[in-house]
Protein backbone atom coordinates (compact mmCIF):
# COMPACT_ATOMS: atom_id res chain seq x y z
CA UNK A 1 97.70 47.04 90.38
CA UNK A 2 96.22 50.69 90.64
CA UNK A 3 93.98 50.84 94.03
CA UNK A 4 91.44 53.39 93.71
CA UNK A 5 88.93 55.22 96.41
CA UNK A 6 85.26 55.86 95.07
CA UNK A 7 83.65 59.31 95.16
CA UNK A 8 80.25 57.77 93.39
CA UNK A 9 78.15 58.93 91.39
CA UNK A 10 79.64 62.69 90.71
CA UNK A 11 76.63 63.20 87.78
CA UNK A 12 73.40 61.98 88.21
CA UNK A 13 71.50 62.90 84.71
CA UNK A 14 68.08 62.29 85.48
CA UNK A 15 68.25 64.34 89.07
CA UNK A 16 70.66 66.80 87.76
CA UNK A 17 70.50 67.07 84.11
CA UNK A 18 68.28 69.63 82.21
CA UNK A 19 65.85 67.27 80.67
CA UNK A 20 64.44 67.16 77.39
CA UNK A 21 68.19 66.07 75.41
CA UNK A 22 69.41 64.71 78.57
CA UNK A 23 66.96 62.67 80.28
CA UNK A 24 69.39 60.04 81.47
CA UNK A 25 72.65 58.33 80.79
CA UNK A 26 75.96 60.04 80.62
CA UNK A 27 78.18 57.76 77.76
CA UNK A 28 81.65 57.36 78.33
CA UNK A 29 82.59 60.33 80.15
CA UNK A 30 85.35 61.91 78.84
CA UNK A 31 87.20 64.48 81.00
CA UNK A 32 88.94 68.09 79.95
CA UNK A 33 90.91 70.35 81.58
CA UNK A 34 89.79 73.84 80.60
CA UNK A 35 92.25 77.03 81.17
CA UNK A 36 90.58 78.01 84.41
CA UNK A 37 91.54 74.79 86.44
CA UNK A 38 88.35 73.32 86.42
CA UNK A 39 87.28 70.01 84.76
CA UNK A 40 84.82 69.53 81.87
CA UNK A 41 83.39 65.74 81.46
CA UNK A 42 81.76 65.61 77.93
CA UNK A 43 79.75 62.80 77.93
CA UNK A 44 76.76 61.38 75.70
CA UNK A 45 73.53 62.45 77.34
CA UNK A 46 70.30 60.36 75.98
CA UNK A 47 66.61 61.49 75.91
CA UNK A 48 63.59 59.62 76.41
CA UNK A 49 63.84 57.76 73.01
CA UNK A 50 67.65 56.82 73.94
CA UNK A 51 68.88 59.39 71.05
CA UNK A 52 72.29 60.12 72.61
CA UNK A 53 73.86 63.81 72.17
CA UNK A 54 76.90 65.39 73.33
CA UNK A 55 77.04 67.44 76.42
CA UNK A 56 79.32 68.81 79.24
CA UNK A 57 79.72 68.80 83.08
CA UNK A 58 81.55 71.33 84.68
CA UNK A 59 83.66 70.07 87.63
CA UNK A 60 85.82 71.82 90.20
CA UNK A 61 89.31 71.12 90.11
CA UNK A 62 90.13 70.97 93.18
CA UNK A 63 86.98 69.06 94.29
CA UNK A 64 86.33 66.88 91.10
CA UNK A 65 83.35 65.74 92.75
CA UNK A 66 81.24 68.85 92.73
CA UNK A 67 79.53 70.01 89.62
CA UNK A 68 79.76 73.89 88.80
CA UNK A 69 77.57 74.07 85.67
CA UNK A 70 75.90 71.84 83.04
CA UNK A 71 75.14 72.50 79.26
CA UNK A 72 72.15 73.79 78.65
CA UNK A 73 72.11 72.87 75.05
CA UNK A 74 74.33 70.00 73.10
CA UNK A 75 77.43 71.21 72.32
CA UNK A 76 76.96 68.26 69.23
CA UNK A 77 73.59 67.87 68.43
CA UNK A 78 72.64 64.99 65.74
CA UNK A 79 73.26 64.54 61.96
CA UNK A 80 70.88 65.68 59.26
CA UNK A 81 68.67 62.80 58.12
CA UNK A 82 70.42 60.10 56.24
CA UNK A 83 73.24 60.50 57.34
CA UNK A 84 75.75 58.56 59.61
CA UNK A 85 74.85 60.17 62.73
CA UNK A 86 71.11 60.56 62.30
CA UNK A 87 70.34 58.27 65.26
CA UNK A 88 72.80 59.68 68.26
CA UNK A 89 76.41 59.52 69.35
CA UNK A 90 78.57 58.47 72.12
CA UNK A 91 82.42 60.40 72.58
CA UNK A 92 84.96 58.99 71.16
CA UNK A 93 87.84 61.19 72.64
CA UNK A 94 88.86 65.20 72.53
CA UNK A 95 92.47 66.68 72.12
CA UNK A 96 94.04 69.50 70.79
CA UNK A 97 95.19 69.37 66.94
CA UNK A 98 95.62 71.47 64.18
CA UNK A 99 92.44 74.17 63.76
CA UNK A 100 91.63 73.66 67.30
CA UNK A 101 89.83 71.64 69.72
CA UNK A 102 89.38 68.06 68.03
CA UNK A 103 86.24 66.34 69.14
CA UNK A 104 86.01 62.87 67.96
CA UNK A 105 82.74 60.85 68.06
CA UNK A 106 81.13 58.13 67.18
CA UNK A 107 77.72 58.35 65.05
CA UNK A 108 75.10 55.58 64.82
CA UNK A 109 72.64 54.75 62.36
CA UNK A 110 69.75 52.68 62.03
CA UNK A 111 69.46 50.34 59.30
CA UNK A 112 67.10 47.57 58.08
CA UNK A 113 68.99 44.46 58.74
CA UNK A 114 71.22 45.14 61.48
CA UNK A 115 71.38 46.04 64.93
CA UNK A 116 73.00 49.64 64.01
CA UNK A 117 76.18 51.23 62.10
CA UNK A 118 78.57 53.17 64.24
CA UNK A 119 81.45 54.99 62.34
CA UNK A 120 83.45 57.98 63.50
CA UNK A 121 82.84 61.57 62.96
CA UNK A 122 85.10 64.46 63.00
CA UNK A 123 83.93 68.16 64.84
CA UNK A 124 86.28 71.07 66.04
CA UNK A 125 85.84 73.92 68.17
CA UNK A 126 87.78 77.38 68.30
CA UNK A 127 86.43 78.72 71.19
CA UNK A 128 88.22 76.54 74.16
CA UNK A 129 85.37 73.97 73.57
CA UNK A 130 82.07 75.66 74.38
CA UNK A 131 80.48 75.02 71.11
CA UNK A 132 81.73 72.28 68.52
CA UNK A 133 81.51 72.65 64.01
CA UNK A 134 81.33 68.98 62.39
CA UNK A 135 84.47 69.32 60.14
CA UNK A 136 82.07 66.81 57.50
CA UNK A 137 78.78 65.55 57.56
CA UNK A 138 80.55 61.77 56.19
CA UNK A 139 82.69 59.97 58.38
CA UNK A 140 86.49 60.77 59.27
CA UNK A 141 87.09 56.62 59.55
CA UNK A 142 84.18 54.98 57.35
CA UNK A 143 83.04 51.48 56.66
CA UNK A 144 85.79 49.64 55.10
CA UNK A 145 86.87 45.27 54.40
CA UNK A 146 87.16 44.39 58.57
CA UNK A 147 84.92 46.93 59.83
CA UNK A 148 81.89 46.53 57.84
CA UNK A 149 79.29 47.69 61.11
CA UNK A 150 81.87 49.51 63.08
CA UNK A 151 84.93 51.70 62.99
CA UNK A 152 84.90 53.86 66.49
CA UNK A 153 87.38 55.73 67.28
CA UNK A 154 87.92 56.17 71.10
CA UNK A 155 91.84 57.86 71.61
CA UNK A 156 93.37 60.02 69.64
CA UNK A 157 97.03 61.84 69.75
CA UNK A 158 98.58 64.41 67.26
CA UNK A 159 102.67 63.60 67.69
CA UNK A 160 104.87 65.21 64.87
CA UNK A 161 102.44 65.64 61.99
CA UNK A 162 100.95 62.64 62.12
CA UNK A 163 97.15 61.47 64.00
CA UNK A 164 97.82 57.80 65.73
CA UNK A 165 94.44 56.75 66.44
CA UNK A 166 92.94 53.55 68.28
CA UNK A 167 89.77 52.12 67.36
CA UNK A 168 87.12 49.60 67.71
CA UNK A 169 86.34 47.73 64.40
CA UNK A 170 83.50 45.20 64.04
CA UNK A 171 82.65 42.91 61.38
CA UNK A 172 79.72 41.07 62.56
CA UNK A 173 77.27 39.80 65.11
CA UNK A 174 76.99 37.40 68.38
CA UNK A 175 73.77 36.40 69.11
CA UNK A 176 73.02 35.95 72.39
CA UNK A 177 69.56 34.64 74.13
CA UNK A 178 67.85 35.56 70.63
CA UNK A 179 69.25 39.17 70.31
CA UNK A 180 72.16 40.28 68.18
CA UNK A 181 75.28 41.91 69.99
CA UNK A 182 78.20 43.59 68.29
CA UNK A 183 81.62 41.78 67.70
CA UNK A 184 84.77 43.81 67.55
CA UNK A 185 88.58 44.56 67.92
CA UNK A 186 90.68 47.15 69.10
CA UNK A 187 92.97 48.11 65.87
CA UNK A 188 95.50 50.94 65.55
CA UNK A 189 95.97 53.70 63.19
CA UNK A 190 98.04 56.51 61.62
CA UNK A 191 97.28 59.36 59.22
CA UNK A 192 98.65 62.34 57.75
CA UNK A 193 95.54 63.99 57.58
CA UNK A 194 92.21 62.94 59.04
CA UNK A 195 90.39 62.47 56.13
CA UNK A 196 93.44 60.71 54.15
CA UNK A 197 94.44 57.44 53.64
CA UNK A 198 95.87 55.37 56.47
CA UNK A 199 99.93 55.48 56.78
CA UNK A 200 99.06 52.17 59.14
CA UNK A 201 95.96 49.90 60.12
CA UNK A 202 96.79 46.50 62.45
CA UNK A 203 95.28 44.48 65.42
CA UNK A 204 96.38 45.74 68.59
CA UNK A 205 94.06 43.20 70.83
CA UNK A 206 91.50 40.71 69.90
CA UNK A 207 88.94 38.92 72.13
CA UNK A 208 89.67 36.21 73.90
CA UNK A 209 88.16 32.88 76.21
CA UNK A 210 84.25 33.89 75.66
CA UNK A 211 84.74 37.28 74.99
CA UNK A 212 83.44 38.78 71.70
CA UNK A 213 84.14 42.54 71.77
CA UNK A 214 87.10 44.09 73.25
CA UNK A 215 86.37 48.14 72.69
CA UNK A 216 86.89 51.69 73.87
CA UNK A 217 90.31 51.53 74.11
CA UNK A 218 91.95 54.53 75.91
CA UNK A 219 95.51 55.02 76.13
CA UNK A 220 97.82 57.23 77.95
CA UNK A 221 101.66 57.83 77.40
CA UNK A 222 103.63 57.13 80.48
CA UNK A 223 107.11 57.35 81.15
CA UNK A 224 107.66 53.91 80.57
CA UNK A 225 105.60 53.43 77.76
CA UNK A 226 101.91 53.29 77.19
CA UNK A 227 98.89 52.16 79.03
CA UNK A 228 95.47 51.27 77.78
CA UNK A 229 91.87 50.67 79.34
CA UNK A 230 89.27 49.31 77.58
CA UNK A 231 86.01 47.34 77.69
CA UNK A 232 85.49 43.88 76.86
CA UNK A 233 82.06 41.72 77.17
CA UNK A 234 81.86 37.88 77.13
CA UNK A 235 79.12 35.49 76.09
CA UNK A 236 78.00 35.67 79.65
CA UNK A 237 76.76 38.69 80.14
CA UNK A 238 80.11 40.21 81.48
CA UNK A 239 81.05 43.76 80.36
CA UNK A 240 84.15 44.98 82.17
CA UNK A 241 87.59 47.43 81.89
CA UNK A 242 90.83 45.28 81.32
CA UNK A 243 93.99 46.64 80.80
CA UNK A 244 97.18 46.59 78.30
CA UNK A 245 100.50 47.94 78.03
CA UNK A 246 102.83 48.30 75.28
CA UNK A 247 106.07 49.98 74.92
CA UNK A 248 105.22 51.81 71.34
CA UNK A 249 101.27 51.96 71.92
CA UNK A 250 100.96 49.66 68.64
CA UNK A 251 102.15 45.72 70.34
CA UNK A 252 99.91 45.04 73.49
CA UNK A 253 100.04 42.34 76.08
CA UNK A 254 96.98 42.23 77.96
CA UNK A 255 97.48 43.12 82.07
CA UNK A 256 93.77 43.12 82.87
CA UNK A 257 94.86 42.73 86.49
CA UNK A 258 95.97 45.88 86.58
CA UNK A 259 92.89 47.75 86.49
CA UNK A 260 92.11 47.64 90.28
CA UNK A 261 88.91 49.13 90.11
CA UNK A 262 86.06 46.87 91.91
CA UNK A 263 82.31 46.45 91.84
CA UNK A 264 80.20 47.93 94.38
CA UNK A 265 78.22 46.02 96.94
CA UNK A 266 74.57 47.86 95.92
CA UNK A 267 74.14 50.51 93.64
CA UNK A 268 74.88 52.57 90.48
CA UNK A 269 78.13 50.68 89.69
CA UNK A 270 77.47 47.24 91.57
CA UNK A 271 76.65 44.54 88.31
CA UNK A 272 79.11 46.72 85.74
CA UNK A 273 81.69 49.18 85.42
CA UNK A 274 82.24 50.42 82.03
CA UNK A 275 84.25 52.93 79.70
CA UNK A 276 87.06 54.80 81.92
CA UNK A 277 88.68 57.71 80.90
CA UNK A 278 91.81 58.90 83.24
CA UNK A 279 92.63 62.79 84.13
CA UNK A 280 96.51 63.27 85.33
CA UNK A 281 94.91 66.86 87.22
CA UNK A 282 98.45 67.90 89.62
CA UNK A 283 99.17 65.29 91.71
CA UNK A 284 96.30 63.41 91.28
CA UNK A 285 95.11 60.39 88.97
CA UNK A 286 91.34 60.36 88.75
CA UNK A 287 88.87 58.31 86.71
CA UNK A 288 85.45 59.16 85.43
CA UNK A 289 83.49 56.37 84.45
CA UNK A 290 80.05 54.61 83.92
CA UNK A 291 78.57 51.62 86.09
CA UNK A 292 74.74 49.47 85.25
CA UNK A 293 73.48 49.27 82.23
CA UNK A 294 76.07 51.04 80.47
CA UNK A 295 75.78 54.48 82.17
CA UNK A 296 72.23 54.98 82.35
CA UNK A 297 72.15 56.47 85.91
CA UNK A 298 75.40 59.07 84.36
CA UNK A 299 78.76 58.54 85.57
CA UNK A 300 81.01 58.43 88.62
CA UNK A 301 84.42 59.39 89.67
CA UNK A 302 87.47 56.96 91.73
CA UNK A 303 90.58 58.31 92.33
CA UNK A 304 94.06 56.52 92.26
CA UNK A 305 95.18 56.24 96.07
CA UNK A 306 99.06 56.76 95.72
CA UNK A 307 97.67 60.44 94.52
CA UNK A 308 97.62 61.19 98.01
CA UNK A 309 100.93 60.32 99.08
């Protein structure tokens, strides 16, 4: 089991955001490491209607815990009426690929008789990731049998001409004291190209005891194979990171006791921590992540303790 030392909350939106686009919130936080050493979190930043856009946080490097700059602007704004994205976005994940900067997200929609549609879009940037193109205004995974509501795409890698992608799909709804909640899986994925057909589609983890959505799953190569965080909620009320590893990143076993990473006593992160993304930044492992109410006060930082030895 990782331990892990808090820094807080490194980004509070509502004290230190610019308003108007980002009023609060800062959805899964997802850090970069930009040419000049320093860290960029993008991050979904919500305004006073909870529309959710993308935005950035610049971060030293070598004091991840001190913000240099903020956006002024979305660097993803949302999608033209009718379409997928109309009604916000949260970050999916952001890696290099062919034609640049790849910058995947996931678009929601509001429809009549459910809750919402959330499918993944597609945007690149060729300018070190200041300002972001949608490569389509239609989805780069779409509704399909299996993922009728949802198909959100949360890690992506580019590995010898071919896109391996992990992904929430859901199917249907858990209600809950009188109020519909999504149900998904976390399924895996290869293409050719983006907007092909898959190579590959299978389960990679389904819910289990009272859980009924397992999502956001982030994975990271290691030496000895892969490691994934994710976030899984249970008929409860519980919404929590576990943890899987696999030694191909497509056949999991669940090690949710690895995670490490506590509640806090009081505070921003002390009923629910939610959505971490990991930055390997020199010798150091650190986490960005989001706490209550899934990130509405923005998002925090811990960082691995065997970093320091």
């Amino acid at each position: 089991m990782t331990a892990w030392t808090k820094h807080g909350l490194v980004f509070d939106t509502q004290r230190q955001g610019v308003g108007g686009w980002m009023r609060h919130s800062a959805l899964t936080p997802t850090p970069w490491r930009r040419d000049d050493g320093s860290i960029r979190v993008y991050a979904s930043f919500r305004d006073n209607e909870g529309v959710g856009r993308i935005g950035y946080v610049d971060l030293r490097g070598d004091a991840p815990g001190e913000v240099l700059g903020v956006g002024q602007a979305p660097v993803l704004d949302i999608g033209r009426g009718g379409c997928f994205d109309d009604n916000g976005m949260i970050l999916g994940d952001i890696v290099d690929g062919p034609g640049g900067l790849h910058l995947f997200y996931v678009g929601f929609q509001r429809v009549a008789r459910a809750k919402f549609l959330a499918f993944s879009g597609l945007a690149l940037s060729t300018d070190g990731g200041d300002t972001f193109r949608r490569a389509a205004e239609t989805p780069v995974l779409d509704r399909a049998p299996g993922r009728s509501s949802i198909a959100a795409i949360h890690s992506a890698a580019y590995e010898d001409g071919t896109w391996r992608l992990w992904y929430a799909a859901g199917d249907g709804w858990e209600r809950i004291g009188g109020q519909p909640f999504p149900r998904y899986h976390i399924r895996y994925m290869e293409k050719a190209d983006l907007y092909g057909p898959p190579l590959r589609d299978q389960v990679c983890l389904l819910p289990q005891g009272d859980e009924y959505r397992i999502g956001r799953p982030r994975v990271y190569r290691e030496a000895g194979g892969y490691t994934m965080y994710f976030t899984r909620g249970d008929t409860k009320g519980g919404y929590f990171p576990g943890c899987a590893t696999s030694d191909d990143g497509i056949h999991w076993q669940r090690r949710d006791e690895l995670f490490g990473l506590r509640l806090s006593a009081q505070g921003w992160d002390s009923r629910t921590i939610c959505y971490p993304a990991l930055l390997r930044h020199g010798a150091r492992t650190l986490m960005f992540y989001n706490g209550n109410d899934m990130g509405v006060d923005g998002f925090g930082l811990a960082e691995a303790v065997h970093a320091h030895g």
